[in-house]
Protein backbone atom coordinates (compact mmCIF):
# COMPACT_ATOMS: atom_id res chain seq x y z
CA UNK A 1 88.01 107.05 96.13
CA UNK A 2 90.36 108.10 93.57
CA UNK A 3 93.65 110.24 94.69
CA UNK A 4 95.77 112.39 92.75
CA UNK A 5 99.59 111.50 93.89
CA UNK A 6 102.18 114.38 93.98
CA UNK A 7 105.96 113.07 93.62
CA UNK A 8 108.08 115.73 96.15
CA UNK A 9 111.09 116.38 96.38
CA UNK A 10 112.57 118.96 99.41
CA UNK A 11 116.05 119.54 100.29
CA UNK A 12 116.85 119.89 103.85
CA UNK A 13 118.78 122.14 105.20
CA UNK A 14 121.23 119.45 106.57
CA UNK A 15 121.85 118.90 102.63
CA UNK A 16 119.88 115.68 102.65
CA UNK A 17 116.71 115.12 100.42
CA UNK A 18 113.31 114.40 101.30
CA UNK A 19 111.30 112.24 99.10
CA UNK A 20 107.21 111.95 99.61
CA UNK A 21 103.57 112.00 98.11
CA UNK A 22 101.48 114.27 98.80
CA UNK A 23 98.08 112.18 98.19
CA UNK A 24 94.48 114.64 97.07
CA UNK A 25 91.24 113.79 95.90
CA UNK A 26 92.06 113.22 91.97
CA UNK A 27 89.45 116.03 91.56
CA UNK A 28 91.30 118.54 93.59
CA UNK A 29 93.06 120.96 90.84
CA UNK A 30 94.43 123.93 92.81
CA UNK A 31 98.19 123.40 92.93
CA UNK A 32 98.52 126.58 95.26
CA UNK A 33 96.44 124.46 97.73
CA UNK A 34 98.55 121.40 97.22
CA UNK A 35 101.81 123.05 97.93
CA UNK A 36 99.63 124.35 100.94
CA UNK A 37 99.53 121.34 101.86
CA UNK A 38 103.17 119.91 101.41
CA UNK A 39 103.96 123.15 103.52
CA UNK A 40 101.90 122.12 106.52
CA UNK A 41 103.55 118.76 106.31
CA UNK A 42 107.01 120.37 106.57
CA UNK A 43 106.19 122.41 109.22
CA UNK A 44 105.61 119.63 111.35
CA UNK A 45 109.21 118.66 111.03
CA UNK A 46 111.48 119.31 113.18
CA UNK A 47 114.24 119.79 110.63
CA UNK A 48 114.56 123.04 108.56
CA UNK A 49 114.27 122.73 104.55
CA UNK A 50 114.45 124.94 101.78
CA UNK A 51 110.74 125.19 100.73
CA UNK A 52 108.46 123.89 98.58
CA UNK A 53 107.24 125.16 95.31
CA UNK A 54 106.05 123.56 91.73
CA UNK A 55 109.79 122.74 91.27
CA UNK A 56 110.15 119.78 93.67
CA UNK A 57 106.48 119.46 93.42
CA UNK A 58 104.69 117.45 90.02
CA UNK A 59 101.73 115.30 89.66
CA UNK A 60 102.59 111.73 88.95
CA UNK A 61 99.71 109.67 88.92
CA UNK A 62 96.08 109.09 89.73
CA UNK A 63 95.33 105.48 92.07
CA UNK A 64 92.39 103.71 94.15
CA UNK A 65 93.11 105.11 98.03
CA UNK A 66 93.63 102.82 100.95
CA UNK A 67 90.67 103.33 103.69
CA UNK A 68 93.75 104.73 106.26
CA UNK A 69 93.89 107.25 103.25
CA UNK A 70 90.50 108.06 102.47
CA UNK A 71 90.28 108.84 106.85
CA UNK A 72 93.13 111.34 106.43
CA UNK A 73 91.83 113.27 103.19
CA UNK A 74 88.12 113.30 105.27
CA UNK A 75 90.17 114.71 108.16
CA UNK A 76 93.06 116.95 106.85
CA UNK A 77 91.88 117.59 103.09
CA UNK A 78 95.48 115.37 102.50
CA UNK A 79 97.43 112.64 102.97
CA UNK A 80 101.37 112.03 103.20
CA UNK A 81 103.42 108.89 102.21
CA UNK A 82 106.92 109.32 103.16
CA UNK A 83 109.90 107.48 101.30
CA UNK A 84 112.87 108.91 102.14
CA UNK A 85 114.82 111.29 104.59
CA UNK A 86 111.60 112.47 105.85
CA UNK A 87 112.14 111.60 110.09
């Protein structure tokens, strides 16, 4: 399977900045249902931030998904790599 990576960057509110990927099907186009996504994802966080929207949110780069991947697109629609400040 072949995933569409989204580079994101969020501030917190405790002036700290997240960095992750939002991972898609490469085939998914909808941004709206991207940043959807990104929004669930900070939701689950216990930490408030200041939102998400096509500013700290761009496409980088289409790669070949890992099979832990693939099972969270088939489950959630999505997957999340975090790389910094995100816990």
């Amino acid at each position: 399977m072949k995933i569409a990576v989204w580079d994101t960057y969020v501030r917190r509110k405790d002036g700290s900045v997240m960095h992750f990927d939002i991972l898609v099907p490469d085939n998914l186009k909808n941004e709206n249902q991207i940043f959807e996504f990104g929004k669930i994802y900070l939701n689950s966080k216990p930490f408030e931030t200041y939102g998400l929207t096509s500013k700290e949110c761009s496409f980088c780069h289409i790669e070949k998904a890992t099979q832990e991947i693939i099972d969270n697109i088939q489950t959630s629609g999505y997957s999340i790599i975090e790389m910094e400040n995100c816990k």
